[in-house]
Structures are given as C-alpha cells and as structure tokens.
Protein backbone atom coordinates (compact mmCIF):
# COMPACT_ATOMS: atom_id res chain seq x y z
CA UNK A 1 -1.40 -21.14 8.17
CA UNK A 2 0.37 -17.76 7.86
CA UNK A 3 -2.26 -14.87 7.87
CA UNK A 4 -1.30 -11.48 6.26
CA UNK A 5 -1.30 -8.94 9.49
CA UNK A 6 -1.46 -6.33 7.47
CA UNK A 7 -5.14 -7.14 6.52
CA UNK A 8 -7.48 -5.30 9.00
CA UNK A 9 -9.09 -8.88 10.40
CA UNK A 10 -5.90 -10.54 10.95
CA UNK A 11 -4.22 -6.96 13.13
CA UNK A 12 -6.37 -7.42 16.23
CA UNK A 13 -3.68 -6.83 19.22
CA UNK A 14 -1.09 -6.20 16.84
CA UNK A 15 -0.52 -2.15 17.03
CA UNK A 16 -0.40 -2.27 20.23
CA UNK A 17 2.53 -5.10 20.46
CA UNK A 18 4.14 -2.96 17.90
CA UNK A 19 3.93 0.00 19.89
CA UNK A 20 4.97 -1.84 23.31
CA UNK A 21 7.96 -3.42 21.33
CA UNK A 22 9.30 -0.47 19.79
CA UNK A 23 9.19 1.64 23.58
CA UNK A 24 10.56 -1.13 25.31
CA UNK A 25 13.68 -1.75 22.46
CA UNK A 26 13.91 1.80 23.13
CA UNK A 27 14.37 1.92 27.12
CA UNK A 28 16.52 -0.96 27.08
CA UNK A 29 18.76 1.22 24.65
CA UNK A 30 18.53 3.89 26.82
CA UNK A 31 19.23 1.66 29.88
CA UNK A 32 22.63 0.90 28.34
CA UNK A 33 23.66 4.32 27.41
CA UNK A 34 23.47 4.87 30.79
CA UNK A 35 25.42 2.06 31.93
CA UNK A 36 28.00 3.21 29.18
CA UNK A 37 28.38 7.05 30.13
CA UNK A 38 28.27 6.03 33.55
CA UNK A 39 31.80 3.33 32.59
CA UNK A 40 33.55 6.19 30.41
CA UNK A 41 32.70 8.99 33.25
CA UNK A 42 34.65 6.13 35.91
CA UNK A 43 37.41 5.84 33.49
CA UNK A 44 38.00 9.63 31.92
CA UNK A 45 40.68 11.32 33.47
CA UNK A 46 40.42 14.78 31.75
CA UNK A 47 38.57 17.33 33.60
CA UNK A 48 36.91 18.49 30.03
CA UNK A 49 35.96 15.27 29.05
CA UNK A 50 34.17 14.20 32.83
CA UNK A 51 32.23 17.51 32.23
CA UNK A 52 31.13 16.51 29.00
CA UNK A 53 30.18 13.39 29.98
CA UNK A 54 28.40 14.11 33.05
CA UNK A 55 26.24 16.09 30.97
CA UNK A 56 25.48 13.32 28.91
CA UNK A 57 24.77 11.13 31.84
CA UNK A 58 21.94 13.16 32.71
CA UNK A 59 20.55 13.86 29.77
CA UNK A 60 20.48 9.87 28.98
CA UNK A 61 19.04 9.67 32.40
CA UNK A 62 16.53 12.20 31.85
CA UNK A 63 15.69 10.17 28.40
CA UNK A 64 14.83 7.06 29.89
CA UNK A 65 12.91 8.72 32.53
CA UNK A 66 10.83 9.54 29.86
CA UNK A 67 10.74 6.56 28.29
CA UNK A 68 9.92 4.30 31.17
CA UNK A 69 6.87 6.59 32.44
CA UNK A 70 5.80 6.50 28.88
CA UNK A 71 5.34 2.44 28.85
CA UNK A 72 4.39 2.30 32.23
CA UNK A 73 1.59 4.61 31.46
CA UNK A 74 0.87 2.79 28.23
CA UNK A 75 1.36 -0.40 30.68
CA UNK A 76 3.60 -2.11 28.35
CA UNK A 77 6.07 -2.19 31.59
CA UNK A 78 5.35 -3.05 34.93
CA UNK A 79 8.37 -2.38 36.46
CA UNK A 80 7.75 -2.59 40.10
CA UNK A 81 4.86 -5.66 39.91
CA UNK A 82 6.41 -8.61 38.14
CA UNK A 83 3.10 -11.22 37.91
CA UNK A 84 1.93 -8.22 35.61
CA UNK A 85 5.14 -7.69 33.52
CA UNK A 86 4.76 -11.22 33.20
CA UNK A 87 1.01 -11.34 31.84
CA UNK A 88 2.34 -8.81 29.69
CA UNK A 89 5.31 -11.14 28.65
CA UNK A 90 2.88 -14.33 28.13
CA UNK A 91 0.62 -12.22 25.72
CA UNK A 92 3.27 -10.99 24.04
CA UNK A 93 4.96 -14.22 23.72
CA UNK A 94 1.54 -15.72 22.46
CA UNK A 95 1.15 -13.34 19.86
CA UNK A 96 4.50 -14.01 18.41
CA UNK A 97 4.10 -17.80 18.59
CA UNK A 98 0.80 -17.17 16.32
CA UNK A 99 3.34 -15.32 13.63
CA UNK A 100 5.28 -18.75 12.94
C-alpha cells in the first residue's frame, strides 16, 4: 500500500530524512569540489590561474566545513563514530524501503 507522505499522518520521520538527505547530497558535492580544485591546482601551470584556484580551494574547503558541522550538529553525520552513522544509515534505509 502506497501512503500519500504529504498527508500530515503518513510524514512522521519524514522532514527530517528530507533535511538529512538534502545536507548530506550537499557535503558530498562539496567533498568533490574539493577533490576537483585540489586536481586542476596539481595540474595548472600558470601562476594566475594557481592563484585563482587556490582561492577557490579554500573557499570550497571553508564550505564544507560548514556543511559537515551543520549535519553533525543536526546528527545526520557521524563522521568519526561509524556504529552511529550506521543507525543513522539503517533508519534511513528503513524509511525508504516503506516508500516502495
């Protein structure tokens, strides 16, 4: 039976899997513009363009700084205790099984 999770009784859990979804999709992202910057810097051989893109490295750094504290706080990551980020990953998991 498909419920409609937009009705009230059928949302329990569900804003906060939608919130914990949407800040993990975006550290990952940020997690790979880092990687990226951090390839082009290793591979630019203008002076102009390493400047440019060392800037960029830390900003992206600085970014997912942010964004990491922000689900650890919100404990939608548990980055440094993995039987937790895997509770997490169950319930989550769960959840989306109950969707089908």
């Amino acid at each position: 039976m498909i419920n409609d999770y937009l009705e009230i009784r059928n949302a329990e859990g569900m804003p906060k899997l939608v919130g914990a979804t949407m800040s993990l999709g975006f550290l990952l992202n940020a997690k790979s513009r880092v990687r990226n910057y951090a390839i082009a810097l290793t591979e630019a051989t203008n002076a102009e363009i390493r400047a440019v893109l060392r800037k960029q490295l830390k900003d992206v750094i600085a970014t997912y700084e942010k964004i990491s504290t922000y689900t650890m706080e919100k404990d939608y990551y548990h980055a440094y205790d993995i039987r937790e980020q895997l509770k997490v990953d169950m319930l989550a998991t769960e959840t989306a099984l109950k969707l089908i």
